[in-house]
C-alpha atoms as a PDB file:
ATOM      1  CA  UNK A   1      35.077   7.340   2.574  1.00  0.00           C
ATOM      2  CA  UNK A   2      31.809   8.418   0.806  1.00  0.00           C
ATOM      3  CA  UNK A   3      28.992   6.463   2.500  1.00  0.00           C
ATOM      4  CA  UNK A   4      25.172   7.648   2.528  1.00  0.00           C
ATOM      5  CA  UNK A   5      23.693   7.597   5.610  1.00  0.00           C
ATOM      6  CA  UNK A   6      19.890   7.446   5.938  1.00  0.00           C
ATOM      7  CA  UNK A   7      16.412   8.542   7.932  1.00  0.00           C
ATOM      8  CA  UNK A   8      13.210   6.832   7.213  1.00  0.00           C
ATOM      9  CA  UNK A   9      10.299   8.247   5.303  1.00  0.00           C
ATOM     10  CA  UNK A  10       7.364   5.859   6.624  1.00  0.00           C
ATOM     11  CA  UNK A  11       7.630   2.629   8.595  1.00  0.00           C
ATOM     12  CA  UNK A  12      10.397   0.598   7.975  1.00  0.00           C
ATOM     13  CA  UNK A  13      11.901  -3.048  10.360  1.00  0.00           C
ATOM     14  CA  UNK A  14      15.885  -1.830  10.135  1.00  0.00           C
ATOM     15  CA  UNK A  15      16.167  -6.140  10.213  1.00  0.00           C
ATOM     16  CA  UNK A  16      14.598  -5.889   7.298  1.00  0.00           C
ATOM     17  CA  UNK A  17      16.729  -3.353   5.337  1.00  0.00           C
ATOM     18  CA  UNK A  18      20.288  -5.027   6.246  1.00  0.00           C
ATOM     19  CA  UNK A  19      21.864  -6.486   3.305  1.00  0.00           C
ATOM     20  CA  UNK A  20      19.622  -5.046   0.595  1.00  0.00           C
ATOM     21  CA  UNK A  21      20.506  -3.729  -2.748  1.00  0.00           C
ATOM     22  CA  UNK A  22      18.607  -0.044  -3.041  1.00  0.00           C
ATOM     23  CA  UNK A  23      18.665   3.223  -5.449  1.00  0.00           C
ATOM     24  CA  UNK A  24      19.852   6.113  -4.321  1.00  0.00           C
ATOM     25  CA  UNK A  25      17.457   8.262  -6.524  1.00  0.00           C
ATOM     26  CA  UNK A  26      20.320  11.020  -7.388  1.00  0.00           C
ATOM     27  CA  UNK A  27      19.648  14.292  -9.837  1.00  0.00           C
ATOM     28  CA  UNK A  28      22.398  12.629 -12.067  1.00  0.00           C
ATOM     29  CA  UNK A  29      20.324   9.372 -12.039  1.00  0.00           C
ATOM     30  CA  UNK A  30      19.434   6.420 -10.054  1.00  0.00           C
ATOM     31  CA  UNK A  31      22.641   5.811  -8.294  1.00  0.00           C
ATOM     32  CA  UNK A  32      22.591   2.010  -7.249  1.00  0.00           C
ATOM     33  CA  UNK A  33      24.280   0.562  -3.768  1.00  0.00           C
ATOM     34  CA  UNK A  34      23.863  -1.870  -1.234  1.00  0.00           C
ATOM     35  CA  UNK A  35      23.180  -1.655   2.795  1.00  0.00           C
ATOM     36  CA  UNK A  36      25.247  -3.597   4.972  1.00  0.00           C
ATOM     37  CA  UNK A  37      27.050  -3.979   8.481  1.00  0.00           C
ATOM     38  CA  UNK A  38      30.284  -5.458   9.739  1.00  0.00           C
ATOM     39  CA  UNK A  39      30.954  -9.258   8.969  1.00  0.00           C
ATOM     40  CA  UNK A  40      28.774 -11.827  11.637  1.00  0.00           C
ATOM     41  CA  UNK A  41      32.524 -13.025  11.951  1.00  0.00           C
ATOM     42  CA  UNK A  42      33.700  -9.070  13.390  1.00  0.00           C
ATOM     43  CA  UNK A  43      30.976  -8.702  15.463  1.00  0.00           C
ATOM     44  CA  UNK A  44      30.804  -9.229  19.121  1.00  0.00           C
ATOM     45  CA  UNK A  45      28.432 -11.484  21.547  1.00  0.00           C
ATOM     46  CA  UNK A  46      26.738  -8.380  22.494  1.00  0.00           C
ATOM     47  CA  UNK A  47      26.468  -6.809  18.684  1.00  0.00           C
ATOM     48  CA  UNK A  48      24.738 -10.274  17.732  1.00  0.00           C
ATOM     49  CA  UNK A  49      22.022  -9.826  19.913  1.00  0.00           C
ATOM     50  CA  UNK A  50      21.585  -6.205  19.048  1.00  0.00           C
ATOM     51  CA  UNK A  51      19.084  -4.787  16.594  1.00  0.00           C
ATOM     52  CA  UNK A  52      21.098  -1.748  14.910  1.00  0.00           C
ATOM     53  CA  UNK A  53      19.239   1.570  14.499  1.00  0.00           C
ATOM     54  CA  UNK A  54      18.510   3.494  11.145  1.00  0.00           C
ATOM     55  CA  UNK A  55      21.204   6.162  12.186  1.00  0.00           C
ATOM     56  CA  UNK A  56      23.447   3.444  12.490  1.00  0.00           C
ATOM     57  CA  UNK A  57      22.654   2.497   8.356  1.00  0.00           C
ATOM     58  CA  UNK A  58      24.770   3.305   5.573  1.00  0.00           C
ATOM     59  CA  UNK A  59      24.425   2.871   1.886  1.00  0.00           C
ATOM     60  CA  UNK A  60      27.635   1.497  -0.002  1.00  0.00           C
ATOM     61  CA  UNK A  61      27.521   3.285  -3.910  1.00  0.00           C
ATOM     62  CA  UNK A  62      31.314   2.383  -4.502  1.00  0.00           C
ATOM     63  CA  UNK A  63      32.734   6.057  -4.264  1.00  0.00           C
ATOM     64  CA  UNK A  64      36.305   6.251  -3.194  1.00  0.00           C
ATOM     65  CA  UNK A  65      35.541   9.696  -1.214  1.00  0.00           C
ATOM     66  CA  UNK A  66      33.489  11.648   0.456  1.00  0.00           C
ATOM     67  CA  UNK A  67      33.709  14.728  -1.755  1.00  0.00           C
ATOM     68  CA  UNK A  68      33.290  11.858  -4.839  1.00  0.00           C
ATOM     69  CA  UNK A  69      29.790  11.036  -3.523  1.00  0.00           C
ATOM     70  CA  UNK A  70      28.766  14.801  -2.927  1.00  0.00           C
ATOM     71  CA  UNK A  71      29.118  15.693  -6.723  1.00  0.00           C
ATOM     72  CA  UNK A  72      26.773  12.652  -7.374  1.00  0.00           C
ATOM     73  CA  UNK A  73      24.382  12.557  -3.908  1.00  0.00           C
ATOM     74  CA  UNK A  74      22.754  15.654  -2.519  1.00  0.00           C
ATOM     75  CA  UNK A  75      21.029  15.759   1.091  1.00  0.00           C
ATOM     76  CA  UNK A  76      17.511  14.652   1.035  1.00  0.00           C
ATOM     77  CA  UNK A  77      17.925  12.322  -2.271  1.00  0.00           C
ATOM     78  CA  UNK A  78      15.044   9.461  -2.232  1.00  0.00           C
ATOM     79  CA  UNK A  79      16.766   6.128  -1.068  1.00  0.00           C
ATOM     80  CA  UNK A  80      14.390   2.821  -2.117  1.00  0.00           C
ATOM     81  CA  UNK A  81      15.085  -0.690  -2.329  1.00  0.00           C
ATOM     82  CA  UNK A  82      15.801  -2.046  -5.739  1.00  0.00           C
ATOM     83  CA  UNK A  83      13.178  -2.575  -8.183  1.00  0.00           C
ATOM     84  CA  UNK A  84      12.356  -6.701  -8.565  1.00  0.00           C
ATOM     85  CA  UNK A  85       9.427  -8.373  -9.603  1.00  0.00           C
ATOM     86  CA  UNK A  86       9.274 -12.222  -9.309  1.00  0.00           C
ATOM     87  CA  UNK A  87       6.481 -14.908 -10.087  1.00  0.00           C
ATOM     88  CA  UNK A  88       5.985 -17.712  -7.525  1.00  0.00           C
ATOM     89  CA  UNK A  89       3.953 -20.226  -7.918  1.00  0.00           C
ATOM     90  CA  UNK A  90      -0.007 -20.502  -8.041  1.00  0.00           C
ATOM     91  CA  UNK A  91      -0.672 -16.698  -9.072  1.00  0.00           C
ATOM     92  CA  UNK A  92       1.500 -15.717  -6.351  1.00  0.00           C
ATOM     93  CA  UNK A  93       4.199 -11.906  -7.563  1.00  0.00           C
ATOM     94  CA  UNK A  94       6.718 -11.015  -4.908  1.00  0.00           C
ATOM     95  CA  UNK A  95       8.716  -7.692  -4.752  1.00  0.00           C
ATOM     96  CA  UNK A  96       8.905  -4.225  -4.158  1.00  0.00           C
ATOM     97  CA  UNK A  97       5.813  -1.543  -3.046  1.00  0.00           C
ATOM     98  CA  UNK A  98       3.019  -3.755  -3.822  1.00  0.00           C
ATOM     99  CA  UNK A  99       2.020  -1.783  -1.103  1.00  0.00           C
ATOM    100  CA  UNK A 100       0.704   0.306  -2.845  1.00  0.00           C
ATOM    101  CA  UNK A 101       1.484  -0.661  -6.908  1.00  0.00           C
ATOM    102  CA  UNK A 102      -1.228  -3.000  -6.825  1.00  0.00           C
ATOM    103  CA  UNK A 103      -3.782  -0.432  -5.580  1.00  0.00           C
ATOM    104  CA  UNK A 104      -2.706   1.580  -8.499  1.00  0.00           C
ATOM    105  CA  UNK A 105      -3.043  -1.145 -10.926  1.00  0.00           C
ATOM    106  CA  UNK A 106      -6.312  -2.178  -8.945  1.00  0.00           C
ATOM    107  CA  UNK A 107      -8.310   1.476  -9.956  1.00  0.00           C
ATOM    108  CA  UNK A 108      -6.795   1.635 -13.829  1.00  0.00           C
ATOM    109  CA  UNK A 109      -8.140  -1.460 -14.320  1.00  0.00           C
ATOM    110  CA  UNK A 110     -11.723  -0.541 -12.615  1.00  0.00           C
ATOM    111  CA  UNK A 111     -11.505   2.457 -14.753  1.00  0.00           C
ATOM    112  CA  UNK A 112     -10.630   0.244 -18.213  1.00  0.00           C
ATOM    113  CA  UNK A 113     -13.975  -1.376 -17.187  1.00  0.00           C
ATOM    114  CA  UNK A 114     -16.204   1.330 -16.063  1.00  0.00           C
ATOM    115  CA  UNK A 115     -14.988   3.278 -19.905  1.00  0.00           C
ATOM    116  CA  UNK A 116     -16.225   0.139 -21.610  1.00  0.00           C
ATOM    117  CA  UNK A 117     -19.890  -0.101 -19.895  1.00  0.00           C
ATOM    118  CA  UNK A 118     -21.742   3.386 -19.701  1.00  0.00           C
ATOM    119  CA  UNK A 119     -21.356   4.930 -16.161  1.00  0.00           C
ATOM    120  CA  UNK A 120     -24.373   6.985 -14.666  1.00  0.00           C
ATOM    121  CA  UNK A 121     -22.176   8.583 -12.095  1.00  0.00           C
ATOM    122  CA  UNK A 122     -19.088  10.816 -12.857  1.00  0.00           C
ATOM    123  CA  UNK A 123     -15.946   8.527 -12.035  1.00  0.00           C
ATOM    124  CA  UNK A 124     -12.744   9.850 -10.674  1.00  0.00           C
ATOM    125  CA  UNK A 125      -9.725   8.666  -9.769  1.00  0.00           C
ATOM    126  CA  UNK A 126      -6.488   9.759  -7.955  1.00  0.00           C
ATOM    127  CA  UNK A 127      -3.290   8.076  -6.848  1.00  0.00           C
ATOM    128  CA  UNK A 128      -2.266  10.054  -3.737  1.00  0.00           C
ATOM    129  CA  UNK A 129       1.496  10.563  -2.566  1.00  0.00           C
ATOM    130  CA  UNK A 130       2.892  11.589   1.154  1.00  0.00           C
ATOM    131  CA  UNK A 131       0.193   8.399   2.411  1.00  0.00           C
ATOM    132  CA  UNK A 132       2.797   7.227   4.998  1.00  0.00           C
ATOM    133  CA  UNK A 133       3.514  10.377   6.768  1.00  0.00           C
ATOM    134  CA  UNK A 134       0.045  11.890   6.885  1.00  0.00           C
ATOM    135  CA  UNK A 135      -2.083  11.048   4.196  1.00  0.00           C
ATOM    136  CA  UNK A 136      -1.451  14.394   2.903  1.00  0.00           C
ATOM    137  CA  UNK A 137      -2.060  13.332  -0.578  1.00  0.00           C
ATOM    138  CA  UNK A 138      -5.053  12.113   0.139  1.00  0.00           C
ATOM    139  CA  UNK A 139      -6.601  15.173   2.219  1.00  0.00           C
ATOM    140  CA  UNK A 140      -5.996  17.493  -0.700  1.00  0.00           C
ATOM    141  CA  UNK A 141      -7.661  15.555  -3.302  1.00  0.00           C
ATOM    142  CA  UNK A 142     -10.483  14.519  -1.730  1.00  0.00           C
ATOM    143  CA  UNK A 143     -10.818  18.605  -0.884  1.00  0.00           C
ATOM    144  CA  UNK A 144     -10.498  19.131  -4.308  1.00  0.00           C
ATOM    145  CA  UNK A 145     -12.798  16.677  -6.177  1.00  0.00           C
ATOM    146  CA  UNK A 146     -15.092  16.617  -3.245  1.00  0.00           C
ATOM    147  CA  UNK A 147     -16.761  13.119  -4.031  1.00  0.00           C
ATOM    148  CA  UNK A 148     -20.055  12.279  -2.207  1.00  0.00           C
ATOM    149  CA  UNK A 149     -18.763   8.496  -2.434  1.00  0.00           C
ATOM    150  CA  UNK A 150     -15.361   7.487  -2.127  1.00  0.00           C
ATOM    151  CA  UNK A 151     -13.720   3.979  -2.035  1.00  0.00           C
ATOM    152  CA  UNK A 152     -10.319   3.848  -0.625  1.00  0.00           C
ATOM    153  CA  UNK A 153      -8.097   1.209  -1.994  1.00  0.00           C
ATOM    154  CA  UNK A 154      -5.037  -0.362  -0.267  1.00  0.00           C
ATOM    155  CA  UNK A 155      -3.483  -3.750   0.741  1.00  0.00           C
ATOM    156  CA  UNK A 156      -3.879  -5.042   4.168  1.00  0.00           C
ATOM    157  CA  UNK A 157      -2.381  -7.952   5.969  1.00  0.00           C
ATOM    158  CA  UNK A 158      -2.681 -11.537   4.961  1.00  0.00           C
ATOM    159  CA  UNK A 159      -2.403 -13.675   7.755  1.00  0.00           C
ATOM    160  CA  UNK A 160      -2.086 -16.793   6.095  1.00  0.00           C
ATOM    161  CA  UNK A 161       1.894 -17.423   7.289  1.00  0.00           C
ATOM    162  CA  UNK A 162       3.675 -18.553  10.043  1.00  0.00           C
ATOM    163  CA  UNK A 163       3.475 -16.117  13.000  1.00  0.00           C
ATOM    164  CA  UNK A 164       0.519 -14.366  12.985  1.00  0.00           C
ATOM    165  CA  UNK A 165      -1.843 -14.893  15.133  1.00  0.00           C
ATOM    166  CA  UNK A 166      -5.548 -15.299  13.223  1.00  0.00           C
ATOM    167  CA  UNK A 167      -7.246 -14.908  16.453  1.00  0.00           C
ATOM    168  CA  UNK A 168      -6.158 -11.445  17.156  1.00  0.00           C
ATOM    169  CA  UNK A 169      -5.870 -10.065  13.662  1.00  0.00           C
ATOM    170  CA  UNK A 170      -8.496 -12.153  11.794  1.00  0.00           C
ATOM    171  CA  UNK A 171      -8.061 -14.375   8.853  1.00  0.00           C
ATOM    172  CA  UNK A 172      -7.106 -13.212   5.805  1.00  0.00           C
ATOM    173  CA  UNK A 173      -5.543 -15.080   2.924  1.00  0.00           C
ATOM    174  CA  UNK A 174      -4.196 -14.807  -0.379  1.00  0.00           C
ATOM    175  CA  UNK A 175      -5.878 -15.628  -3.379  1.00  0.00           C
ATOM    176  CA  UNK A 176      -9.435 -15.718  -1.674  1.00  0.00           C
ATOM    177  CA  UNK A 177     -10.463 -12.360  -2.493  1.00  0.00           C
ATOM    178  CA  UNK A 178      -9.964  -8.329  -1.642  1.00  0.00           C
ATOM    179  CA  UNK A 179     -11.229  -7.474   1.692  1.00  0.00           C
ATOM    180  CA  UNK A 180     -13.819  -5.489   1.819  1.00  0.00           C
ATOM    181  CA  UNK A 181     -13.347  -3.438   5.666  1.00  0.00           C
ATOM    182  CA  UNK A 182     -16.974  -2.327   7.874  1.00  0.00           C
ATOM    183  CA  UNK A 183     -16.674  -0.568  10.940  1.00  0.00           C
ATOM    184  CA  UNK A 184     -16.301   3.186  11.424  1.00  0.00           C
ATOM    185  CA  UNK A 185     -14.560   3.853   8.907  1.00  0.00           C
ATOM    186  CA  UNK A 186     -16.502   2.536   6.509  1.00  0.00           C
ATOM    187  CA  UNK A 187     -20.535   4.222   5.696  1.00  0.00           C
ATOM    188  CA  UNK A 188     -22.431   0.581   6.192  1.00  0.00           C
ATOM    189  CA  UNK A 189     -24.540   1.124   3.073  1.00  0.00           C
ATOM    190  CA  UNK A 190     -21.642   1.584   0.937  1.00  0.00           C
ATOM    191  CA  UNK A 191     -20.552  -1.428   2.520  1.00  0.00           C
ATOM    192  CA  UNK A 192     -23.244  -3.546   1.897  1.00  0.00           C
ATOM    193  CA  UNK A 193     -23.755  -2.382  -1.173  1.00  0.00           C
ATOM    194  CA  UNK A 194     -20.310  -3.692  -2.222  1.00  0.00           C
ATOM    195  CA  UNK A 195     -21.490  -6.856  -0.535  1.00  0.00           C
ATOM    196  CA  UNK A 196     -24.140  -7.327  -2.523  1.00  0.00           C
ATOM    197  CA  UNK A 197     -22.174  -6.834  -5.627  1.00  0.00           C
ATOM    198  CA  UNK A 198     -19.789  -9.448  -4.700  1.00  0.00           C
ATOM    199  CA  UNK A 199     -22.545 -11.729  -4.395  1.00  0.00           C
ATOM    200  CA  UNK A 200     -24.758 -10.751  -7.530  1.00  0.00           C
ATOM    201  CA  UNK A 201     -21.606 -11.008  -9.872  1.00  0.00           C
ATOM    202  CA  UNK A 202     -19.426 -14.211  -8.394  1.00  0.00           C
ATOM    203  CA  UNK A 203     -16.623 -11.863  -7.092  1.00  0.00           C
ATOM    204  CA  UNK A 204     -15.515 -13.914  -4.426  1.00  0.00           C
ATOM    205  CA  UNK A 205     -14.551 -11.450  -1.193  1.00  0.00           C
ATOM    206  CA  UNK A 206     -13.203 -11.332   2.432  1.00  0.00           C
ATOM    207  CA  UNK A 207     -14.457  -9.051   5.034  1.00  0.00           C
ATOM    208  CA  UNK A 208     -12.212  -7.708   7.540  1.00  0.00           C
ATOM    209  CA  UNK A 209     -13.498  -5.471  10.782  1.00  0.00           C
ATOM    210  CA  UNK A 210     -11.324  -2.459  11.795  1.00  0.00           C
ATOM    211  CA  UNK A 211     -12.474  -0.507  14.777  1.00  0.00           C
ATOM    212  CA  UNK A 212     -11.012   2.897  14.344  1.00  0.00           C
ATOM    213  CA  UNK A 213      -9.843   4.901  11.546  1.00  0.00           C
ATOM    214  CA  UNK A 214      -7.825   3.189   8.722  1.00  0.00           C
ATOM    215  CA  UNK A 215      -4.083   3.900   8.971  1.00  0.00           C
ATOM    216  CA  UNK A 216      -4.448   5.088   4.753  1.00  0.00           C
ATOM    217  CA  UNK A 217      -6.571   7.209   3.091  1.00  0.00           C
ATOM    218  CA  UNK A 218      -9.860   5.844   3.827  1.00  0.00           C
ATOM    219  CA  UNK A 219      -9.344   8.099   7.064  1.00  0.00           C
ATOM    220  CA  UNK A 220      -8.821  11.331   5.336  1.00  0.00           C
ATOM    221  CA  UNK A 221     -11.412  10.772   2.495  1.00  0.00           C
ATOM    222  CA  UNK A 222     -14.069  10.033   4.845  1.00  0.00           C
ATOM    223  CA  UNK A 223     -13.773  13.621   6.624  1.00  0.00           C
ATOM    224  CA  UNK A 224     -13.025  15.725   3.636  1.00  0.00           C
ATOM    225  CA  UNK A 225     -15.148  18.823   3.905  1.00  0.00           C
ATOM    226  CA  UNK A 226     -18.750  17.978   4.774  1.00  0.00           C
ATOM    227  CA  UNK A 227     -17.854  14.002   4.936  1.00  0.00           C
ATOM    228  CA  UNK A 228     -17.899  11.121   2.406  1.00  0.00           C
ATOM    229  CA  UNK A 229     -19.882   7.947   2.459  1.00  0.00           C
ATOM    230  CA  UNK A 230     -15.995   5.719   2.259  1.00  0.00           C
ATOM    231  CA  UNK A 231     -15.748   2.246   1.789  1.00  0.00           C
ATOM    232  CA  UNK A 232     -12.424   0.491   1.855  1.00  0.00           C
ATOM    233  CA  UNK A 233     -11.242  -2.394  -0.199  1.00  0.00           C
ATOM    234  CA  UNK A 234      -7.787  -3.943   0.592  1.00  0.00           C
ATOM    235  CA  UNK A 235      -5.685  -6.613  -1.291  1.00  0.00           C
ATOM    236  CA  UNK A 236      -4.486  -9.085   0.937  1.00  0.00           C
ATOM    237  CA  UNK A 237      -0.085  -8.588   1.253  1.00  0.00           C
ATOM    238  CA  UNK A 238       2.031 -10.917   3.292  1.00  0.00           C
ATOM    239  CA  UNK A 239       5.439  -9.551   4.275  1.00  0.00           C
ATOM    240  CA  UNK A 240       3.995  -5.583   4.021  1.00  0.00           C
ATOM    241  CA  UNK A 241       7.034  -2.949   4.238  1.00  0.00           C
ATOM    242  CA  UNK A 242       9.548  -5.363   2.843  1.00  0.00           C
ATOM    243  CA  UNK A 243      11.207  -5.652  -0.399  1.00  0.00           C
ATOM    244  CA  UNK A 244       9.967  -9.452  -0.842  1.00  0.00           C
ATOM    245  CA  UNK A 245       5.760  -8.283  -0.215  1.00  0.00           C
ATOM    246  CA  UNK A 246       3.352 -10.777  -1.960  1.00  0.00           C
ATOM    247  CA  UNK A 247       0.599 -10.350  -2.961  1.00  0.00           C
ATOM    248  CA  UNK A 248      -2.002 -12.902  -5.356  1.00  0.00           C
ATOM    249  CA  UNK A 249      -2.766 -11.402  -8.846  1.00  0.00           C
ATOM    250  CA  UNK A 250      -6.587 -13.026  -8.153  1.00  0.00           C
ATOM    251  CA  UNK A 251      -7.140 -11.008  -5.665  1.00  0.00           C
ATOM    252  CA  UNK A 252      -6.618  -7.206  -7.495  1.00  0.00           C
ATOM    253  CA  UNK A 253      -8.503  -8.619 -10.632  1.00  0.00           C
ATOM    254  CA  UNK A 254     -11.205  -9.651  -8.477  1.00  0.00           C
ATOM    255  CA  UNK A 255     -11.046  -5.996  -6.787  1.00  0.00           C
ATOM    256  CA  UNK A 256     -11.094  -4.046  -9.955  1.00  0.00           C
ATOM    257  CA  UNK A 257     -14.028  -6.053 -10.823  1.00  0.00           C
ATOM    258  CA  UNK A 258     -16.170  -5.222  -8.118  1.00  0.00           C
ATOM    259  CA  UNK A 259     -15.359  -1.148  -7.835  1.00  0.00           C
ATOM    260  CA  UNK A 260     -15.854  -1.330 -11.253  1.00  0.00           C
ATOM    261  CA  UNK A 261     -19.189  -3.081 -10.780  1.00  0.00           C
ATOM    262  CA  UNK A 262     -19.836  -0.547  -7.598  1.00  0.00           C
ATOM    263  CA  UNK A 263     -19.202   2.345 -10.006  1.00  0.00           C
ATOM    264  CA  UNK A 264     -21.470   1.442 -12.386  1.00  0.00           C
ATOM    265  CA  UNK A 265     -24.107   0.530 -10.037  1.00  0.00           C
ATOM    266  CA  UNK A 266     -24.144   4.298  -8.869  1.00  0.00           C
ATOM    267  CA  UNK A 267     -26.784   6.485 -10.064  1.00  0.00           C
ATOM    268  CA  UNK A 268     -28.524   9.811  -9.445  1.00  0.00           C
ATOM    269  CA  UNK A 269     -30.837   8.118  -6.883  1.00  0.00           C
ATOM    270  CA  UNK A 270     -28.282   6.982  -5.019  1.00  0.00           C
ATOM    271  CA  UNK A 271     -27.928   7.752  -1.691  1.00  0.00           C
ATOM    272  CA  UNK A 272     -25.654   6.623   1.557  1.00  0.00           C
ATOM    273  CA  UNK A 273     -26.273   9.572   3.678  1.00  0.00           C
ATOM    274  CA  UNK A 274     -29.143   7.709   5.505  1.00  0.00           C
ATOM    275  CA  UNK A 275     -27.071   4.461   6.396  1.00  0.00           C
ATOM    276  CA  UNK A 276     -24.292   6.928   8.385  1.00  0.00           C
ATOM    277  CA  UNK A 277     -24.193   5.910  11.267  1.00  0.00           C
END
């Protein structure tokens, strides 16, 4: 038999990966397959109640043998649920990594903005890789562009949906606005400053408190060789680290608005270092 069997990269609810469709991403080409487990009907009392573990996964791509799958799967090939993108209703696009497509989608658009106004302050921006298991991507560009402001952009939980309790992890709902985080992660004038852009162009926001570092790259900018005023805005995601995430298209226009806006507002004067605390 010529099943693939798997180890995460990242966090990842094995409930949540049984009976997907995924890529195998192969050097002959995306190889598709499915993951599955035994039939409910083979499956005893004890096996029902049982949460299976990720060595206990294996990807289905159809091969007949073992030695069939080696020509076409090498060890270490990316495995990734399938690509799917689907429009609910009100505004509301399910699928795949919009944690984090909509971040990426989120700064091109500030950027489209910022090119069409005239920016006082040099504007750069990078889409990091290796977030999940480090934020490795993120530590060595920030080292390398070595911005005295940074704004780290990422999706954070919407907990507009059955099961989560609002009084332990806030309230935070779709199609109400980004989220724009404060606490020590965040420099407080850069925060405020984003605040007051919200309010001065109609950009309708959320704030969100977080009292430690931020589990993306908001951590890793912040600390980058002498430090970095960082502010954090997050798109509200229900479902996060599942192939069905959703996310409301209001709320990334709204955030490329205001860093756009923030951008612009930058110039030579400008200065957080004061408001560190």
């Amino acid at each position: 038999m010529g099943f693939v069997r798997v180890s995460p990269v990242g966090g990842w609810d094995i409930q949540i990966l049984l009976g997907q469709r995924v890529v195998v991403h192969s050097h002959t080409g995306p190889v598709p397959g499915v993951i599955a487990r035994k039939p409910i009907h083979l499956l005893d009392p004890d096996e029902r109640k049982t949460v299976p573990k990720m060595k206990d996964l294996v990807v289905d791509i159809g091969s007949a043998t073992e030695a069939e799958t080696r020509q076409i799967v090498r060890i270490g090939d990316m495995v990734t649920p399938e690509p799917c993108l689907r429009e609910l209703r009100n505004g509301r696009l399910a699928g795949v990594a919009m944690d984090d497509r909509v971040g990426i989608w989120v700064i091109l658009q500030a950027l489209k903005l910022v090119a069409a106004r005239k920016s006082a302050a040099r504007v750069v921006a990078v889409s990091t890789v290796q977030e999940e298991i480090g934020l490795r991507g993120a530590i060595t560009s920030a080292y390398s562009v070595n911005p005295q402001i940074g704004i780290a952009v990422d999706v954070t939980h919407a907990t507009d949906c059955p099961g989560i309790d609002q009084n332990e992890f806030g309230r935070i709902e779709l199609g109400k606005g980004p989220v724009i985080v404060r606490g020590p992660n965040v420099n407080p004038g850069v925060f405020e400053l984003l605040m007051q852009l919200a309010e001065q162009h109609g950009i309708p926001v959320q704030v969100g408190a977080l009292g430690y570092p931020a589990s993306n790259d908001g951590a890793a900018i912040q600390i980058s060789r002498g430090g970095c005023a960082t502010g954090l805005v997050a798109i509200p995601n229900r479902y996060m680290h599942s192939p069905v995430e959703v996310v409301a298209e209001s709320d990334f226009r709204d955030a490329a608005r205001l860093i756009a806006e923030f951008c612009l507002a930058v110039d030579s004067i400008s200065t957080f270092v004061l408001s560190e605390t």
